[in-house]
N, C-alpha and C. Protein backbone atom coordinates (compact mmCIF):
# COMPACT_ATOMS: atom_id res chain seq x y z
N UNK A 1 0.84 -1.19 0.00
CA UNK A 1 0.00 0.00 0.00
C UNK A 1 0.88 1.25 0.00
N UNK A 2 0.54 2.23 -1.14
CA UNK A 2 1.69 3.29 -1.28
C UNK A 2 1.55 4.30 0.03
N UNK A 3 2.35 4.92 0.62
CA UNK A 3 2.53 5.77 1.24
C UNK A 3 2.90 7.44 1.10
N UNK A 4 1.56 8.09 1.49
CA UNK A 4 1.41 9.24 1.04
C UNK A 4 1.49 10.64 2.06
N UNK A 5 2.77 11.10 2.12
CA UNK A 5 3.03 12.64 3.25
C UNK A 5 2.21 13.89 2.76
N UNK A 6 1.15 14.05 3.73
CA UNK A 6 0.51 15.67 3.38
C UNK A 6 0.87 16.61 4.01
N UNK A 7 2.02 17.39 3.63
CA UNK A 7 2.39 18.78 4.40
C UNK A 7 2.17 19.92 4.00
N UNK A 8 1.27 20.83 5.08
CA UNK A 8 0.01 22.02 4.62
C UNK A 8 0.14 22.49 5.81
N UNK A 9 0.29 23.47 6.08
CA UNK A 9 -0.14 24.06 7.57
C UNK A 9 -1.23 24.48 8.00
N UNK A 10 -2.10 23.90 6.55
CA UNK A 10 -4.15 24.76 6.92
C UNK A 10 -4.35 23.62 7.47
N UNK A 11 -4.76 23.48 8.42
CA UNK A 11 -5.62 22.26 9.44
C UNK A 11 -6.70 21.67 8.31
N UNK A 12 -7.41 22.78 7.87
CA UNK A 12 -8.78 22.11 7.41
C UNK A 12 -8.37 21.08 5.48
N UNK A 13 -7.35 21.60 5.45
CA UNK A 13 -6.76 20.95 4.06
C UNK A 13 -6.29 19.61 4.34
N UNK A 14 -5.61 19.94 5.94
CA UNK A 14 -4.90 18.24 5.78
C UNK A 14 -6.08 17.55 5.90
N UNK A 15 -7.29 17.94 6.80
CA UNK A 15 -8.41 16.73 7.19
C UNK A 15 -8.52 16.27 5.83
N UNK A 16 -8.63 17.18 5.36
CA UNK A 16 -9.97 16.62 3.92
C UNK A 16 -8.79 15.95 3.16
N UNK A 17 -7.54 16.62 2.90
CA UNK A 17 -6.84 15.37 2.52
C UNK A 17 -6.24 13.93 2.56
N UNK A 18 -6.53 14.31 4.25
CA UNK A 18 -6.10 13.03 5.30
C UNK A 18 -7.28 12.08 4.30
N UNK A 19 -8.48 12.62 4.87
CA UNK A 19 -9.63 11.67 4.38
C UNK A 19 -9.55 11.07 3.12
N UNK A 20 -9.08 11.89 2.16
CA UNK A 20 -9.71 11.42 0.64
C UNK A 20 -8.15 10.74 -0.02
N UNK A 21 -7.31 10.58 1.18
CA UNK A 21 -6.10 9.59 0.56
C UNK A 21 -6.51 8.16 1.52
N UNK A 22 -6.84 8.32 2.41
CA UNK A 22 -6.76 7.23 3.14
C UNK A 22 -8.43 6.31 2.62
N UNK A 23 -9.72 6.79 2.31
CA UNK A 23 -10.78 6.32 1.48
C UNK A 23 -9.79 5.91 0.62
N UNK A 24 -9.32 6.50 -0.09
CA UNK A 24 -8.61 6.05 -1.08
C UNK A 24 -7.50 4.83 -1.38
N UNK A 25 -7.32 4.37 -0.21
CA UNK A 25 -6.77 2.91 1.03
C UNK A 25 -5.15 3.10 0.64
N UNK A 26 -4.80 4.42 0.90
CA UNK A 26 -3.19 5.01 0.81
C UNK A 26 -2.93 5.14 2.46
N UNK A 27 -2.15 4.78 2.93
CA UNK A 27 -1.45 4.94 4.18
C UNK A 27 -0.92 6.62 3.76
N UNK A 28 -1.37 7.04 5.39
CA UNK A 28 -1.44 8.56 5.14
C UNK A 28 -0.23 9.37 6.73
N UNK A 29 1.21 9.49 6.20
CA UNK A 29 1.24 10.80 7.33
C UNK A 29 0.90 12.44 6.90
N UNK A 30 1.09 12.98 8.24
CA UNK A 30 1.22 14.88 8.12
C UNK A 30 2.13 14.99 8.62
N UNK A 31 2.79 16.29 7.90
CA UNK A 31 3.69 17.10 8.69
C UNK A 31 2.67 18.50 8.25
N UNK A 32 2.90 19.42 9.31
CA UNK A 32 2.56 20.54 9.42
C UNK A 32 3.18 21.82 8.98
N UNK A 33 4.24 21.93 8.71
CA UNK A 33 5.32 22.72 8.08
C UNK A 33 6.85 21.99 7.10
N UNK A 34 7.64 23.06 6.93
CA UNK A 34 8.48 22.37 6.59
C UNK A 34 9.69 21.60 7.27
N UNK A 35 9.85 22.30 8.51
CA UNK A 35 10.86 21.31 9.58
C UNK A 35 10.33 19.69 9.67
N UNK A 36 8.75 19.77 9.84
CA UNK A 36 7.88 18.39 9.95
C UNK A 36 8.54 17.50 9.04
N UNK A 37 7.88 18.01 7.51
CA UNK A 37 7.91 17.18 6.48
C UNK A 37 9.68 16.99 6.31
N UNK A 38 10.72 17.62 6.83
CA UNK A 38 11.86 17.07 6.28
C UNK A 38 12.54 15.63 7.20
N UNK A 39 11.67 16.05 8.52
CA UNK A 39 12.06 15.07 9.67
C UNK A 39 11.47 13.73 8.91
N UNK A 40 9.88 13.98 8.67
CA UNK A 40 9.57 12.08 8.43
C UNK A 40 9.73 11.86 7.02
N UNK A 41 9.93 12.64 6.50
CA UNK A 41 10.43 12.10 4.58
C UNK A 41 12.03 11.61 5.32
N UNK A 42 12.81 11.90 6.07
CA UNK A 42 13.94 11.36 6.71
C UNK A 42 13.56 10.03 7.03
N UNK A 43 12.53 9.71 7.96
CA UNK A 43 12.30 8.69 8.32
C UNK A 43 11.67 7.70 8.19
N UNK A 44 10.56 7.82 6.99
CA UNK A 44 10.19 6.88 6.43
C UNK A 44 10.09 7.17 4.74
N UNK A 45 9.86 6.08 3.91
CA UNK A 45 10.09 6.17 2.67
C UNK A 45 8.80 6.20 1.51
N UNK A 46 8.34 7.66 2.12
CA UNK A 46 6.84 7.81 1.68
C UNK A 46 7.02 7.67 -0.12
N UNK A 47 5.99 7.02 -0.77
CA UNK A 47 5.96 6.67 -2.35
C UNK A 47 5.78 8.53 -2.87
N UNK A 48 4.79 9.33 -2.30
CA UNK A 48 4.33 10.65 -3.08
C UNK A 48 4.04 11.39 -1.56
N UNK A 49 4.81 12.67 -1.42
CA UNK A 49 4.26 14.31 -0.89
C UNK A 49 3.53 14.86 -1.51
N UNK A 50 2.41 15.04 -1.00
CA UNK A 50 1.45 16.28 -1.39
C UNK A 50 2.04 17.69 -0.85
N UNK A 51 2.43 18.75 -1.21
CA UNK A 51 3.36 19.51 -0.77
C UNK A 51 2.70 21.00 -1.27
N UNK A 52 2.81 21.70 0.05
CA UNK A 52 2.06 22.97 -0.18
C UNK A 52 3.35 24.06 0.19
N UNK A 53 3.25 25.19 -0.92
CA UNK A 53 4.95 25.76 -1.01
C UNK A 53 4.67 26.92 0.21
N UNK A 54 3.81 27.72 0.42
CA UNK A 54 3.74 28.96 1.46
C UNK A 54 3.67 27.94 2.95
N UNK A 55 4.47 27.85 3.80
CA UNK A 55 4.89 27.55 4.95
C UNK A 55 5.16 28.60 6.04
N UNK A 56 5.02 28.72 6.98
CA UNK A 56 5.85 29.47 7.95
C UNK A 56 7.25 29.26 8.25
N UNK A 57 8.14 28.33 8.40
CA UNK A 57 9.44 28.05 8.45
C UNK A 57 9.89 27.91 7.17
N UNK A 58 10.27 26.40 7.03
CA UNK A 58 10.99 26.22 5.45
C UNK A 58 9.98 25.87 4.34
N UNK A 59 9.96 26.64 3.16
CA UNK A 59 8.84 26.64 2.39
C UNK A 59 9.03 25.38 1.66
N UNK A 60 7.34 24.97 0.69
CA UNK A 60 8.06 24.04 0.02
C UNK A 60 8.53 23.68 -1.06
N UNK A 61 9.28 24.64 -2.14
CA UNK A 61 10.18 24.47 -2.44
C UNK A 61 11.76 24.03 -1.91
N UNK A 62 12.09 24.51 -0.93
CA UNK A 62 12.93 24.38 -0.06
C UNK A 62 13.09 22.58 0.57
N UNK A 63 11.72 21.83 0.80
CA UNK A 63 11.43 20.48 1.14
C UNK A 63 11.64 19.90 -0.23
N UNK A 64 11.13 20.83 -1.14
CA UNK A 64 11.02 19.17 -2.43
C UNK A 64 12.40 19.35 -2.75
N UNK A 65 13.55 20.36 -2.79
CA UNK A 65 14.58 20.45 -3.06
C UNK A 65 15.50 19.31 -2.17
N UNK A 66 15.18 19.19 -1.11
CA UNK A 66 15.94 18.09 0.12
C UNK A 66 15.32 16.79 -0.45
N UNK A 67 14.29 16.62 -0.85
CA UNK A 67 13.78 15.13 -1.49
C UNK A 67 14.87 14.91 -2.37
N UNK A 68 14.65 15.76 -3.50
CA UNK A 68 15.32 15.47 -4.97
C UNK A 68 17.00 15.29 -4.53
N UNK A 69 17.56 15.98 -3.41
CA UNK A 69 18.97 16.27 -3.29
C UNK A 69 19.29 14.85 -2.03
N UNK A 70 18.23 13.97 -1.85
CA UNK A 70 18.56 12.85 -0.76
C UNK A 70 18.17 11.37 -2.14
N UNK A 71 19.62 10.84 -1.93
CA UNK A 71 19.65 9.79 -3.49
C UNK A 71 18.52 8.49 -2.62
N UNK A 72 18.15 8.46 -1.40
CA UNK A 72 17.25 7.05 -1.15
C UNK A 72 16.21 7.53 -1.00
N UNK A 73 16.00 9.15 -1.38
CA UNK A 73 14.48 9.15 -2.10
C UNK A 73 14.18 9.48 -3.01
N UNK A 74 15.14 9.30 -3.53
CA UNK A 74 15.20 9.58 -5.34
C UNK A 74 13.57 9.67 -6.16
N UNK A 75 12.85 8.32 -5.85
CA UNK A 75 11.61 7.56 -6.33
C UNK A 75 10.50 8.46 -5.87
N UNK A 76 10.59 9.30 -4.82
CA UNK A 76 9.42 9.42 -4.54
C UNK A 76 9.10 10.96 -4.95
N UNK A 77 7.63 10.97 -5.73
CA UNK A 77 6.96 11.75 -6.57
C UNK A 77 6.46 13.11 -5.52
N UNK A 78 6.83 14.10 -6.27
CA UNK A 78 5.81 15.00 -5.44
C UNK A 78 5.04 16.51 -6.11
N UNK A 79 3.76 16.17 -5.41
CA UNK A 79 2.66 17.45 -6.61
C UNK A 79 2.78 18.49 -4.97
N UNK A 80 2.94 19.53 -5.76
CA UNK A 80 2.53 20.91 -5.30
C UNK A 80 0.96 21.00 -5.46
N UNK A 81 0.47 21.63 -4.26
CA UNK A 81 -0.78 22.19 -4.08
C UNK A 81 -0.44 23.18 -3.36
N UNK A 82 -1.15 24.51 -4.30
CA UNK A 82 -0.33 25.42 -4.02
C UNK A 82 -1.19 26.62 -4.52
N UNK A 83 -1.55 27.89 -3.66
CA UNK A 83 -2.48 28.91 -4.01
C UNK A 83 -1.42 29.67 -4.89
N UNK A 84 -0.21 29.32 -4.65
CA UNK A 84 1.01 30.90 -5.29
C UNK A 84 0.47 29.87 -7.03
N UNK A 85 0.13 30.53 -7.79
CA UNK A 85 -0.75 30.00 -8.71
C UNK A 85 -0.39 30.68 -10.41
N UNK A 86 0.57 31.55 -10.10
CA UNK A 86 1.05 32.24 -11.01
C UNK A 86 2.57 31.62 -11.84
N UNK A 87 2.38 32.14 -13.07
CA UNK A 87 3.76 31.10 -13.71
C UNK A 87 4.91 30.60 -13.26
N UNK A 88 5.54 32.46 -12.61
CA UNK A 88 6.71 32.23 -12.27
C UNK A 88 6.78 31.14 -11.12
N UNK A 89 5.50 31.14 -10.08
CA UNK A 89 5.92 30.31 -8.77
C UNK A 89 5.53 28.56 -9.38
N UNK A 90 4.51 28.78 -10.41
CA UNK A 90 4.73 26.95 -11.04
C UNK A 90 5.89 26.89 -11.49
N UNK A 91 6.69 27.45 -12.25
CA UNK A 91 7.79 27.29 -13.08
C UNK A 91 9.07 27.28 -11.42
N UNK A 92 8.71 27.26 -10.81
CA UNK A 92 9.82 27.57 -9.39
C UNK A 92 9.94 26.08 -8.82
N UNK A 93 8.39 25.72 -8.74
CA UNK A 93 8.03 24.57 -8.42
C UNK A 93 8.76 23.18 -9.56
N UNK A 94 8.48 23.65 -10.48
CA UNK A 94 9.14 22.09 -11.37
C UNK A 94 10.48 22.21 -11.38
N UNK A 95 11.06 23.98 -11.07
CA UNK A 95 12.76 23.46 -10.94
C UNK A 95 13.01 23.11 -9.80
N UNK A 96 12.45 23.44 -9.10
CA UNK A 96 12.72 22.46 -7.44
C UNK A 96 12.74 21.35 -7.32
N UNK A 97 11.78 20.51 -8.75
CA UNK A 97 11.89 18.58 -8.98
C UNK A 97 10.68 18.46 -8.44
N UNK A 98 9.38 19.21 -8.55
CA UNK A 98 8.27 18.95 -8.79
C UNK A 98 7.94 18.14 -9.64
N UNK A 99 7.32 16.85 -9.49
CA UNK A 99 6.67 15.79 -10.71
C UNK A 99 5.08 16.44 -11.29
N UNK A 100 4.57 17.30 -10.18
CA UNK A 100 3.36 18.15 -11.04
C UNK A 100 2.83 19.31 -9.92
N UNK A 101 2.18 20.21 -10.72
CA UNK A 101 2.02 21.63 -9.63
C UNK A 101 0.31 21.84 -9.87
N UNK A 102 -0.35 21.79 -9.08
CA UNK A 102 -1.68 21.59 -8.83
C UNK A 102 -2.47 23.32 -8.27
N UNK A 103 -3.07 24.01 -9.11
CA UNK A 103 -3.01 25.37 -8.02
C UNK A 103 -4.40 24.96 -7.03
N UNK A 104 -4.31 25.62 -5.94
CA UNK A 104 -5.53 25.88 -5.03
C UNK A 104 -6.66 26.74 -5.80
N UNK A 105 -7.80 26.48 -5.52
CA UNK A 105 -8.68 25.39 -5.13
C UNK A 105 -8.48 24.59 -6.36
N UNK A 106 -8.33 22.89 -5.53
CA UNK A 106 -8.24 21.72 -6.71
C UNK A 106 -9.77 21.06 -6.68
N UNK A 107 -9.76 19.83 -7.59
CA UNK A 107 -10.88 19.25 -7.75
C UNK A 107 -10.35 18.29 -6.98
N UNK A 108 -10.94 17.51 -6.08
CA UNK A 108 -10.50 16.61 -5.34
C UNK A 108 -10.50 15.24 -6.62
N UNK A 109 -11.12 15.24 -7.45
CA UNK A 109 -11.10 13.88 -8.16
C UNK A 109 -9.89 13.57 -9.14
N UNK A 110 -10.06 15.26 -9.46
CA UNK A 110 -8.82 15.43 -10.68
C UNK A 110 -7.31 14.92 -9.93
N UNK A 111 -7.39 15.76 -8.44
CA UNK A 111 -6.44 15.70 -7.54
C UNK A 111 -5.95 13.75 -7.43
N UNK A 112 -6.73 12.90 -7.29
CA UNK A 112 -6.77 11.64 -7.06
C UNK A 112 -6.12 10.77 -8.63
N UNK A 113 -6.77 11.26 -9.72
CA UNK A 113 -6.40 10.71 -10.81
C UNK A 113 -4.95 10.67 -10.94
N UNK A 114 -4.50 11.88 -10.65
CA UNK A 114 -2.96 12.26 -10.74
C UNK A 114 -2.28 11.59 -10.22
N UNK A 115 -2.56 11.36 -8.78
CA UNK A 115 -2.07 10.54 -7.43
C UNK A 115 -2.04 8.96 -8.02
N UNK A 116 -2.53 8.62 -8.66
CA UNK A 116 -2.97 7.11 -9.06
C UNK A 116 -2.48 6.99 -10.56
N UNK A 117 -2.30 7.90 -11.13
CA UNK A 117 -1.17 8.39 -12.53
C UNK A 117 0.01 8.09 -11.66
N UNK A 118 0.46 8.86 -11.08
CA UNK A 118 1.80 8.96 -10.34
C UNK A 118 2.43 7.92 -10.01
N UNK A 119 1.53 7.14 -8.75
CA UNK A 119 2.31 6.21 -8.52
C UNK A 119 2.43 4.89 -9.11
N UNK A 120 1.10 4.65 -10.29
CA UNK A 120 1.22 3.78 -11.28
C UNK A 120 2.41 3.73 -11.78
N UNK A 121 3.04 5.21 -12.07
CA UNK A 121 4.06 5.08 -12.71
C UNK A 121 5.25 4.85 -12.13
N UNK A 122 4.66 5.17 -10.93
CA UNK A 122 6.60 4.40 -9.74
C UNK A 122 6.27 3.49 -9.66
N UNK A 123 5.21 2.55 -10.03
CA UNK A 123 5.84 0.88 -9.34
C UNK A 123 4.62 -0.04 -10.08
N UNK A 124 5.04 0.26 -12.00
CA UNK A 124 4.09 -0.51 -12.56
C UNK A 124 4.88 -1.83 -12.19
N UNK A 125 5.67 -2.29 -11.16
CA UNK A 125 5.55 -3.38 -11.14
C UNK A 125 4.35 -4.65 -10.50
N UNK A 126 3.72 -3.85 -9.58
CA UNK A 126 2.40 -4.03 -8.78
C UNK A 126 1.12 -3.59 -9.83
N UNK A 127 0.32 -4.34 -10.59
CA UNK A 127 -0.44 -3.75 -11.07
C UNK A 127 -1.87 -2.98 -10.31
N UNK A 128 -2.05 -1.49 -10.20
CA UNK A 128 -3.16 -0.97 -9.47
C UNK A 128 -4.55 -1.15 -10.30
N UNK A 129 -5.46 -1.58 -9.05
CA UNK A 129 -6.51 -1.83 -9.48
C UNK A 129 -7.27 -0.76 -9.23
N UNK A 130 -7.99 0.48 -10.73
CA UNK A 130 -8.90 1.34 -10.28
C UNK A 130 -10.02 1.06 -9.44
């Protein structure tokens, strides 16, 4: 079962995301900022971050940059959800080693397809059943 990190500092974003990954029968942590998310992407070997870039400490560009720059998590995918919604900050996001940049407000379904695009594609060795 893939393992999926939601780090957001809006309370009411992680619920609903908590919810609609774990319905979704994805093993689900949070981190709350960016100190959070660099500690347990350290410590466990989540498949995809859902990753929101405006933080209070370390933003997340700054986190997906420590993913891409740590070689034993090379594999693991990560979409920006993200209100900064304008070119320059998507175009900031894919040089940071964004696999896709999602702006706020998303469609939660569209949001899921991607997620299930994604990690199909890290580990067509397991075939996923829609």
């Amino acid at each position: 079962m893939p393992a999926i990190l939601i780090v957001d500092d809006e309370p009411n974003i992680v619920m609903s995301l908590e919810f609609l990954m774990r319905k979704n029968g994805y093993q689900v942590g949070i981190a709350r900022n960016g100190t959070e998310a660099l500690a347990a992407i350290d410590q466990t070997p989540y498949d995809l971050v859902l990753l929101d870039v405006m933080m209070p400490d370390v933003d997340g560009y700054q986190v997906c940059r420590a993913i891409r720059d740590n070689a034993a998590r090379a594999a693991t995918k990560v979409i920006f959800l993200s209100a900064k919604s304008q070119p320059a900050d998507v175009q900031l996001g894919y040089a940071a080693g964004a696999d896709l940049y999602i702006p706020k407000p998303f469609s939660t379904r569209q949001l899921m397809e991607k997620v299930r695009e994604l990690l199909s594609t890290a580990d067509s060795a397991s075939p996923h059943v829609a």
